[in-house]
PDB file of N, CA and C in Angstrom:
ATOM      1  N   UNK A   1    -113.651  19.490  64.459  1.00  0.00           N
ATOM      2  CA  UNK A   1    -114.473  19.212  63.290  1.00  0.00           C
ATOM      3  C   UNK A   1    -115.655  20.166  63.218  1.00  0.00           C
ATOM      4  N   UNK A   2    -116.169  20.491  64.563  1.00  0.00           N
ATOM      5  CA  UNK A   2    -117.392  21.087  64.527  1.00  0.00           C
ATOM      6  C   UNK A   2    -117.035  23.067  64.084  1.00  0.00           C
ATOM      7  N   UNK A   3    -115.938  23.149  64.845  1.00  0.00           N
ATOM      8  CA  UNK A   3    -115.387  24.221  63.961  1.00  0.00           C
ATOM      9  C   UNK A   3    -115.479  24.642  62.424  1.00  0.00           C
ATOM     10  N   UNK A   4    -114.508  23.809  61.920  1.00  0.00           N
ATOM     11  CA  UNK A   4    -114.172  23.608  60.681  1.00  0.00           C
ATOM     12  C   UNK A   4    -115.411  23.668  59.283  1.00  0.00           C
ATOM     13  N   UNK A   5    -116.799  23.195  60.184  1.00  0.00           N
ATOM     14  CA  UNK A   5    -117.910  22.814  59.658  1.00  0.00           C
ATOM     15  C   UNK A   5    -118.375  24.753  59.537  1.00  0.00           C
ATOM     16  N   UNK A   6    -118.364  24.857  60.561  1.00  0.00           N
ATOM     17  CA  UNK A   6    -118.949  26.044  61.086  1.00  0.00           C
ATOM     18  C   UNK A   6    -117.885  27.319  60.067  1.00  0.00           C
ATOM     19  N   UNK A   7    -116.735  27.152  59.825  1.00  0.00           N
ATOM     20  CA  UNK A   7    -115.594  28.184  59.193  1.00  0.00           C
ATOM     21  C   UNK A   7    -116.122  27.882  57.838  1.00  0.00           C
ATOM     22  N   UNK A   8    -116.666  27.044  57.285  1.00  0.00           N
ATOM     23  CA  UNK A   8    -117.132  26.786  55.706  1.00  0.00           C
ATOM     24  C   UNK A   8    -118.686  27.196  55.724  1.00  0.00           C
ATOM     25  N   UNK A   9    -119.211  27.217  56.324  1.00  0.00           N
ATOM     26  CA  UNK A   9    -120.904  27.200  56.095  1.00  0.00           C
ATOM     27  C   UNK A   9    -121.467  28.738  56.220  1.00  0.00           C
ATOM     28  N   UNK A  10    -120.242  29.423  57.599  1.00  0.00           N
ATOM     29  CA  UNK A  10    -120.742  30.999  57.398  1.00  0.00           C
ATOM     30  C   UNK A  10    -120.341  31.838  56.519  1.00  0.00           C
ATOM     31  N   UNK A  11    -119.127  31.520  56.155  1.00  0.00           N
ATOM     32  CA  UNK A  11    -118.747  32.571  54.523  1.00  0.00           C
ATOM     33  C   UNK A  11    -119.676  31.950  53.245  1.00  0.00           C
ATOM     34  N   UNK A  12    -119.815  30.671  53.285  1.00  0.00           N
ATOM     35  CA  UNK A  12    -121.178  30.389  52.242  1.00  0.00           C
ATOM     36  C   UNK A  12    -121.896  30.984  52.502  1.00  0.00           C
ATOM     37  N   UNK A  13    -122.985  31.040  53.666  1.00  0.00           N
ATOM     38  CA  UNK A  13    -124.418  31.559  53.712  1.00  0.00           C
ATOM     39  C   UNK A  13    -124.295  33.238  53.650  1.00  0.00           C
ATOM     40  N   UNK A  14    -123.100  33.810  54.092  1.00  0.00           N
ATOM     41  CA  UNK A  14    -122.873  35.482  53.736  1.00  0.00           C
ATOM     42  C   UNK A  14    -121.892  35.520  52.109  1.00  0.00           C
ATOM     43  N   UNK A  15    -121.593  34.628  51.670  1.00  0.00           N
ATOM     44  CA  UNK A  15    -121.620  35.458  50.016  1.00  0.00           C
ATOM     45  C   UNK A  15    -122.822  34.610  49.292  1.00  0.00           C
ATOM     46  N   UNK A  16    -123.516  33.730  49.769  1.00  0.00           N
ATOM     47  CA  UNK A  16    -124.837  33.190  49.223  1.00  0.00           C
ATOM     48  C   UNK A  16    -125.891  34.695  49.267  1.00  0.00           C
ATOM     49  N   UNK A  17    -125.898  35.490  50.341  1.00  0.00           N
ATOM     50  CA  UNK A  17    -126.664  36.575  50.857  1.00  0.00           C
ATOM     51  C   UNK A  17    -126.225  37.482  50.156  1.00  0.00           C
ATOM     52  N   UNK A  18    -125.611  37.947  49.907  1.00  0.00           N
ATOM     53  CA  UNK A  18    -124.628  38.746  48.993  1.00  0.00           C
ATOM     54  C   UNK A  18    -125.045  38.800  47.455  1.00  0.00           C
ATOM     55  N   UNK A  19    -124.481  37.566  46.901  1.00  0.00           N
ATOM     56  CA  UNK A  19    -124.738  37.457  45.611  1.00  0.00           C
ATOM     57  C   UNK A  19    -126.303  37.905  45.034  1.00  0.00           C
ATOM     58  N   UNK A  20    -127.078  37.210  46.103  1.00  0.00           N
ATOM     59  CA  UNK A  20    -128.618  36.661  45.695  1.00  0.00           C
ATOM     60  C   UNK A  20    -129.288  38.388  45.994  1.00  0.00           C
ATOM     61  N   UNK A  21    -128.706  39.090  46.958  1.00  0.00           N
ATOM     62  CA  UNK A  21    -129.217  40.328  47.083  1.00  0.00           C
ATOM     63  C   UNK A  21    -128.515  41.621  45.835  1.00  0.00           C
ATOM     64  N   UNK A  22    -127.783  41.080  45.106  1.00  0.00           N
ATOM     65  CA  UNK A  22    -127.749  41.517  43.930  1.00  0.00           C
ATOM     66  C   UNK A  22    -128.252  41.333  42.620  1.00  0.00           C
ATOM     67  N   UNK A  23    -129.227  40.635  43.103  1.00  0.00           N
ATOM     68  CA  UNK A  23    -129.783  39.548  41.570  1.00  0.00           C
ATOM     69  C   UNK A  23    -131.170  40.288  41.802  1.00  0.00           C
ATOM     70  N   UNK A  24    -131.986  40.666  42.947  1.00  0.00           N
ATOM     71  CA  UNK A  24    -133.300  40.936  43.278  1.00  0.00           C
ATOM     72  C   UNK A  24    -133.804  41.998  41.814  1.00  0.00           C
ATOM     73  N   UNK A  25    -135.064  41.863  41.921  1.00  0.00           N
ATOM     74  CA  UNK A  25    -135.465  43.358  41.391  1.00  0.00           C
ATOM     75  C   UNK A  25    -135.723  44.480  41.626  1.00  0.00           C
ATOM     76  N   UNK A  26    -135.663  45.251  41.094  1.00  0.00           N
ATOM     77  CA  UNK A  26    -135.531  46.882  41.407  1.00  0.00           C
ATOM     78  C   UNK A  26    -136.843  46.961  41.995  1.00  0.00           C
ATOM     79  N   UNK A  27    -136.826  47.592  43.176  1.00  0.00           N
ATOM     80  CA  UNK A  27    -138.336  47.894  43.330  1.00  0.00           C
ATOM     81  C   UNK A  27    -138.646  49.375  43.416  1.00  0.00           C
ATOM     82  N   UNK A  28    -139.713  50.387  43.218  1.00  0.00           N
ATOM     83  CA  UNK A  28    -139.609  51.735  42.950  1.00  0.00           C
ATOM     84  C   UNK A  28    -139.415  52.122  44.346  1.00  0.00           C
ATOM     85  N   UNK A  29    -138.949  53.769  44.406  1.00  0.00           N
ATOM     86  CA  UNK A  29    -138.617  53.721  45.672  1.00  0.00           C
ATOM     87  C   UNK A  29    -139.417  54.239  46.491  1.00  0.00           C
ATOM     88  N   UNK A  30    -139.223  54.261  47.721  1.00  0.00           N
ATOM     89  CA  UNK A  30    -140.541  54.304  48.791  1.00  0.00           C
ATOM     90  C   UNK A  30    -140.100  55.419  49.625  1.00  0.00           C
ATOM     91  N   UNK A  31    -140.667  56.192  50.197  1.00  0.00           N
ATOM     92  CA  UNK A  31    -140.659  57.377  51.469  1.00  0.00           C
ATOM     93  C   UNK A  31    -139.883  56.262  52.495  1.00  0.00           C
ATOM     94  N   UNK A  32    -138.573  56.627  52.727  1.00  0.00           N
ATOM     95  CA  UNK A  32    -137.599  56.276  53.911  1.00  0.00           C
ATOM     96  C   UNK A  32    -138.219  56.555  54.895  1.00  0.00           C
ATOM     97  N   UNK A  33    -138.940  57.540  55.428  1.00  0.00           N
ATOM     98  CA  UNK A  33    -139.415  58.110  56.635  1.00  0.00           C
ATOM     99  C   UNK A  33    -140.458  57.560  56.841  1.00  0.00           C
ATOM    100  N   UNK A  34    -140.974  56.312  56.214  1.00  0.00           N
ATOM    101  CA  UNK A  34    -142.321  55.704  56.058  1.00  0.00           C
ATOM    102  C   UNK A  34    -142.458  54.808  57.487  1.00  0.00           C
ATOM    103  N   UNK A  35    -143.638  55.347  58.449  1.00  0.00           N
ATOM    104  CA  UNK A  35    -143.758  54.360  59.581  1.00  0.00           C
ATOM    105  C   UNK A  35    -144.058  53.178  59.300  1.00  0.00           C
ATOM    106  N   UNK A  36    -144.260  52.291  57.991  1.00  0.00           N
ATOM    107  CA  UNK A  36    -145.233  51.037  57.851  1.00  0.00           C
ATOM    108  C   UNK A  36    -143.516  50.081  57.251  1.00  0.00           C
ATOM    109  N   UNK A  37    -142.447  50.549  58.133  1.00  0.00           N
ATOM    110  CA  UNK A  37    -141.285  49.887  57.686  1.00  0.00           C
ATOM    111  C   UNK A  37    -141.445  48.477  58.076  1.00  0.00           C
ATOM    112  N   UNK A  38    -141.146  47.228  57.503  1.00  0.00           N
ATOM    113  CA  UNK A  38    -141.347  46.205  58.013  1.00  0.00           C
ATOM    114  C   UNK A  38    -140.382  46.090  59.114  1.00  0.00           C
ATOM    115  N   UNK A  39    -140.518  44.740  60.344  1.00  0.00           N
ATOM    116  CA  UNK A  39    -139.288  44.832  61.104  1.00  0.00           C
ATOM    117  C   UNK A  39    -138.055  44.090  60.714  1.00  0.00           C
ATOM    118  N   UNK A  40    -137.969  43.188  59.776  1.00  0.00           N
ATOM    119  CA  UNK A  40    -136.923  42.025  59.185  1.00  0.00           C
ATOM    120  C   UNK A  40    -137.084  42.850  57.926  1.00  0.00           C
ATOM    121  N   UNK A  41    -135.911  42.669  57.485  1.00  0.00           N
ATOM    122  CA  UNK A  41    -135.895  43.000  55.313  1.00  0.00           C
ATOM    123  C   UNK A  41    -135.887  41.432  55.098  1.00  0.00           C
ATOM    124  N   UNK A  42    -136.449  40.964  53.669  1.00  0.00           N
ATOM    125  CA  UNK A  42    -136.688  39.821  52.682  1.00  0.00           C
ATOM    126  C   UNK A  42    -135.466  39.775  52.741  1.00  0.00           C
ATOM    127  N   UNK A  43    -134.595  39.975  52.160  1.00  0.00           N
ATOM    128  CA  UNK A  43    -133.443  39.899  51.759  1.00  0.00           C
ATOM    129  C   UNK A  43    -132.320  39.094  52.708  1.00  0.00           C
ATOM    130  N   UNK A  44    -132.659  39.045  53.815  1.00  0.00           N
ATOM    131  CA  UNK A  44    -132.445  38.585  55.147  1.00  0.00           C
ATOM    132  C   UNK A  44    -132.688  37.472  55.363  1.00  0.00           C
ATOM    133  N   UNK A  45    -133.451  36.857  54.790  1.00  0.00           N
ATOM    134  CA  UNK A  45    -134.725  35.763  55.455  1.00  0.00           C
ATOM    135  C   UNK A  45    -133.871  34.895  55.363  1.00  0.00           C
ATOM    136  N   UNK A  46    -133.061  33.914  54.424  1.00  0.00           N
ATOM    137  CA  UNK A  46    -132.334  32.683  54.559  1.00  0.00           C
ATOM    138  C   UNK A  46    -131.287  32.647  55.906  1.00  0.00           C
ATOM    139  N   UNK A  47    -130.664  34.008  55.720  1.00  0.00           N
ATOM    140  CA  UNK A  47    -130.252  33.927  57.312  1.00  0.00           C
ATOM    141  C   UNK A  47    -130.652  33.247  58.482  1.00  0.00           C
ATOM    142  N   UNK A  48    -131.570  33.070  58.144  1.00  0.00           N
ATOM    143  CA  UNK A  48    -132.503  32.383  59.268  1.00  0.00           C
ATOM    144  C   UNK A  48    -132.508  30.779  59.407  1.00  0.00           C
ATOM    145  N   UNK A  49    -131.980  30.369  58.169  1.00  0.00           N
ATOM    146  CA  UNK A  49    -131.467  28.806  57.874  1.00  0.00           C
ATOM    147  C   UNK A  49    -129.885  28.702  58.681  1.00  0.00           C
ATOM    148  N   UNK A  50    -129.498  29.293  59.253  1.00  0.00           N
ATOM    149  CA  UNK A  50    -128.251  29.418  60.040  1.00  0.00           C
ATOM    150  C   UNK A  50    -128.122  28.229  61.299  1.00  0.00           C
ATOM    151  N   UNK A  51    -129.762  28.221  61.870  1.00  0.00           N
ATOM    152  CA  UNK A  51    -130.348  27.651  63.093  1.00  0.00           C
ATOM    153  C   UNK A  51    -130.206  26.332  63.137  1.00  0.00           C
ATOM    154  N   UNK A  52    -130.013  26.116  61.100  1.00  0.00           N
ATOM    155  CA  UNK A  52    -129.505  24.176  60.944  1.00  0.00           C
ATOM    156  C   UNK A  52    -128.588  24.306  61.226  1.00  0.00           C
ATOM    157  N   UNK A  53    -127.332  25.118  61.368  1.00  0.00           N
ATOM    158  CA  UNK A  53    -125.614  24.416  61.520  1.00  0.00           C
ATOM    159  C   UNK A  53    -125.678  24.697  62.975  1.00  0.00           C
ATOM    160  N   UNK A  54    -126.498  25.336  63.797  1.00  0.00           N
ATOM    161  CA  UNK A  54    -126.002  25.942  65.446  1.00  0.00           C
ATOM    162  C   UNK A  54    -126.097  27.437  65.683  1.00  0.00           C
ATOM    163  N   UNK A  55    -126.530  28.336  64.698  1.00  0.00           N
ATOM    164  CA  UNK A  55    -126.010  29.519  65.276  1.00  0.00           C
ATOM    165  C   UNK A  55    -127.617  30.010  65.288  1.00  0.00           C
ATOM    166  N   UNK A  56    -127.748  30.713  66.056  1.00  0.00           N
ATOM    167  CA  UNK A  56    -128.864  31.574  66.224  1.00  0.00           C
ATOM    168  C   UNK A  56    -129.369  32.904  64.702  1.00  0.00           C
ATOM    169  N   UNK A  57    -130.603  31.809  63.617  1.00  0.00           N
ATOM    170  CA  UNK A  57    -130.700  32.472  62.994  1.00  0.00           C
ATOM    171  C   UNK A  57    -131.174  34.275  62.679  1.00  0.00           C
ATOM    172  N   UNK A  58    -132.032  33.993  63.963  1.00  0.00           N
ATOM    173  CA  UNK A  58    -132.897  35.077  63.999  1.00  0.00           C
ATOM    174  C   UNK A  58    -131.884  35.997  64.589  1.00  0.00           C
ATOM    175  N   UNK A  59    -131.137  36.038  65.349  1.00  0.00           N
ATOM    176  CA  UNK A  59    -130.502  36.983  66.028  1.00  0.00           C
ATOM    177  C   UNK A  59    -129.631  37.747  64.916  1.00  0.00           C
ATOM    178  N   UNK A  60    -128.824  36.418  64.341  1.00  0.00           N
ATOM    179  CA  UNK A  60    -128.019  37.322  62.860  1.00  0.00           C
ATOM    180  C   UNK A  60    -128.688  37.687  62.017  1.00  0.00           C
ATOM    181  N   UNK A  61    -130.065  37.448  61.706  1.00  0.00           N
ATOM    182  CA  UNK A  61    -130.942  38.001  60.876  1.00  0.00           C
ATOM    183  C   UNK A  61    -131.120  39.405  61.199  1.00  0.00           C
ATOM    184  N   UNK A  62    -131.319  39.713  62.598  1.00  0.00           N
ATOM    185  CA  UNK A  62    -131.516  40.689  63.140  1.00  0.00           C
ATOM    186  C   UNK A  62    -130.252  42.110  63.253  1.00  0.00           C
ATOM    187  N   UNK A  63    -128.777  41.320  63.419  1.00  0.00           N
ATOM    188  CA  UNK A  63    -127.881  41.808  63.231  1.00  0.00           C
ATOM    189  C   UNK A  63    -127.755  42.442  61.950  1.00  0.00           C
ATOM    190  N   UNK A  64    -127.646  41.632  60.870  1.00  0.00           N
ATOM    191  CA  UNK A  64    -127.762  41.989  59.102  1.00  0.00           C
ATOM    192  C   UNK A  64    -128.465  43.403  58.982  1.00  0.00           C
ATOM    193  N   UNK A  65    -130.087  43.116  59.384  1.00  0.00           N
ATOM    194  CA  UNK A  65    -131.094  44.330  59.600  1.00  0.00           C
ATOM    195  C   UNK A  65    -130.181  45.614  59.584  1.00  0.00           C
ATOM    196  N   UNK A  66    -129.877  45.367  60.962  1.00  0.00           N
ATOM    197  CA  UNK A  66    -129.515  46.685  61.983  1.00  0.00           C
ATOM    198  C   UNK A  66    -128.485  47.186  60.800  1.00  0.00           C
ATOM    199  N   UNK A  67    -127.523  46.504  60.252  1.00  0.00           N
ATOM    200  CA  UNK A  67    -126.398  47.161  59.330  1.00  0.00           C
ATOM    201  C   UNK A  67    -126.964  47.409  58.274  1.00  0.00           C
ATOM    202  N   UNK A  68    -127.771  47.005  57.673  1.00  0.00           N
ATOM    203  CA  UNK A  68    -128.491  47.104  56.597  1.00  0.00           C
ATOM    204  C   UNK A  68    -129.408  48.771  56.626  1.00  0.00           C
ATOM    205  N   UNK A  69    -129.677  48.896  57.920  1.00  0.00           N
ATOM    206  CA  UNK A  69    -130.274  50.052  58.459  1.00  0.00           C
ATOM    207  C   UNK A  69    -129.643  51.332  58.233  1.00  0.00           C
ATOM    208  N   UNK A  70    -128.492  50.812  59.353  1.00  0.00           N
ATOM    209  CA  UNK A  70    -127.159  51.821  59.162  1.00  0.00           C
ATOM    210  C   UNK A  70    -126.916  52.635  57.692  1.00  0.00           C
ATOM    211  N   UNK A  71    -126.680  51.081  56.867  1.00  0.00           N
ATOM    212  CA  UNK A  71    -125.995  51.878  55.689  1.00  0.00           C
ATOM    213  C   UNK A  71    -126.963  52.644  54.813  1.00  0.00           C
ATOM    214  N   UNK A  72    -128.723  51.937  54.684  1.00  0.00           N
ATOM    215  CA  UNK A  72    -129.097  53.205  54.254  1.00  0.00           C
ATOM    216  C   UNK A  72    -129.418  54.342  55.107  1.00  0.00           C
ATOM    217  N   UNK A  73    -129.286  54.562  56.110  1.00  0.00           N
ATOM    218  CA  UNK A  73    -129.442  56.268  56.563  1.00  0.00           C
ATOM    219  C   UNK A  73    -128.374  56.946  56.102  1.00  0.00           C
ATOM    220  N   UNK A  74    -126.865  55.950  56.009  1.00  0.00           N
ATOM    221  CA  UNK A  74    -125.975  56.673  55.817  1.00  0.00           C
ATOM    222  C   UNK A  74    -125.565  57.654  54.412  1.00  0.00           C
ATOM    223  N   UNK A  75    -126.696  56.258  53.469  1.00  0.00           N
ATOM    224  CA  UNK A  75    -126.699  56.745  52.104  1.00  0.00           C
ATOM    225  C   UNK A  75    -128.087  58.008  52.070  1.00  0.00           C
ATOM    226  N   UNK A  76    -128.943  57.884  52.905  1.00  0.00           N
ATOM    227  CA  UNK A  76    -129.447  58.976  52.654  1.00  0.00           C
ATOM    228  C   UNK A  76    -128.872  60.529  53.066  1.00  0.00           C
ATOM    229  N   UNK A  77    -128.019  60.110  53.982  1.00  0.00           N
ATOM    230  CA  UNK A  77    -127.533  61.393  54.446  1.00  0.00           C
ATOM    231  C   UNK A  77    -126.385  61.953  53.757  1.00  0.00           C
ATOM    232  N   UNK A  78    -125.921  61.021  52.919  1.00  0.00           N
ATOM    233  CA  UNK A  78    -124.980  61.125  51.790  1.00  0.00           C
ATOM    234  C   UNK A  78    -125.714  62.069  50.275  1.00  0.00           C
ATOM    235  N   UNK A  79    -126.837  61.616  50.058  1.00  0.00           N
ATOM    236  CA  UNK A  79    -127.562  61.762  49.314  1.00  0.00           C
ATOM    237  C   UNK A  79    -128.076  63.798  49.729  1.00  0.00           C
ATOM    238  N   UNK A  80    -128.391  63.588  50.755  1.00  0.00           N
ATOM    239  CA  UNK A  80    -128.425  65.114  51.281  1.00  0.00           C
ATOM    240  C   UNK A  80    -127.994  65.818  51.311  1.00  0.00           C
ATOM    241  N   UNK A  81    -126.269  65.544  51.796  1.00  0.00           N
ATOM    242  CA  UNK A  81    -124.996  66.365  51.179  1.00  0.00           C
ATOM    243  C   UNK A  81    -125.114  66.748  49.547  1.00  0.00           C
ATOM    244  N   UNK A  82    -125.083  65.458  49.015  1.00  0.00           N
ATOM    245  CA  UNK A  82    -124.722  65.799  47.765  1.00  0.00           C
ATOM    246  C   UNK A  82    -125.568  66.862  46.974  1.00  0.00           C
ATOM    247  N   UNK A  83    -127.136  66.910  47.426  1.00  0.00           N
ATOM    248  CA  UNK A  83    -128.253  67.492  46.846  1.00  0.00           C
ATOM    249  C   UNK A  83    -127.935  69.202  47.214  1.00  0.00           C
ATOM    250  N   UNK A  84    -127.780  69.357  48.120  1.00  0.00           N
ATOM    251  CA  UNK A  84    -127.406  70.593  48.917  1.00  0.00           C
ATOM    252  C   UNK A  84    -126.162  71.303  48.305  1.00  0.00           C
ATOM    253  N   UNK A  85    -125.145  70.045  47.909  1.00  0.00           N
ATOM    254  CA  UNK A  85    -124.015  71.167  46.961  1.00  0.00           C
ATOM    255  C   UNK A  85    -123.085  71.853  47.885  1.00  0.00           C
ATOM    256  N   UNK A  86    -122.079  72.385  47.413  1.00  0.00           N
ATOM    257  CA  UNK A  86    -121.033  72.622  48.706  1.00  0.00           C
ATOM    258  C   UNK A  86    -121.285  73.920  49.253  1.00  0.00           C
ATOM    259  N   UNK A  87    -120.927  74.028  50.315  1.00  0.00           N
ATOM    260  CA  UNK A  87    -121.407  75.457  51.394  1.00  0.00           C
ATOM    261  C   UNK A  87    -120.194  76.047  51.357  1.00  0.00           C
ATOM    262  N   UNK A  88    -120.331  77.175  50.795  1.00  0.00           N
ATOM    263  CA  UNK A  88    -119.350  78.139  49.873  1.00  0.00           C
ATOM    264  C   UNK A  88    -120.071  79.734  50.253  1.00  0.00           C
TER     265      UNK A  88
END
């Protein structure tokens, strides 16, 4: 049972995270290289309601981060390619 509880509540709270981080507002954009990065993103924060069903919110909060991290360096470095144009 405690399973079963647990197989319904984490695909809710990750397309709840999902959806709701597509709804936000645009905010202008900021120097990536900026040292005054916070350490958690907003966007994250309900994650942290995880800690009611059993799972360690903060840690997957923390996990989310880290990928969240990932993918924008990846898009900036994407972004760099593209600016640069092909090496010809």
């Amino acid at each position: 049972m405690k399973n079963a509880l647990r197989s319904t509540f984490m695909p809710m709270i990750f397309s709840t995270v999902l959806l709701s981080s597509g709804c936000e507002k645009k905010t202008p954009a900021t120097n990536p290289d900026s040292e005054s990065k916070p350490e958690l993103h907003e966007s994250t924060k309900p994650l942290q309601a995880a800690d009611l069903v059993g799972y360690d919110g903060t840690r997957l909060r923390k996990s989310v981060d880290h990928i969240i991290d990932a993918k924008e360096k990846h898009d900036r470095e994407l972004e760099k390619m593209a600016e640069s144009g092909p090496d010809q």
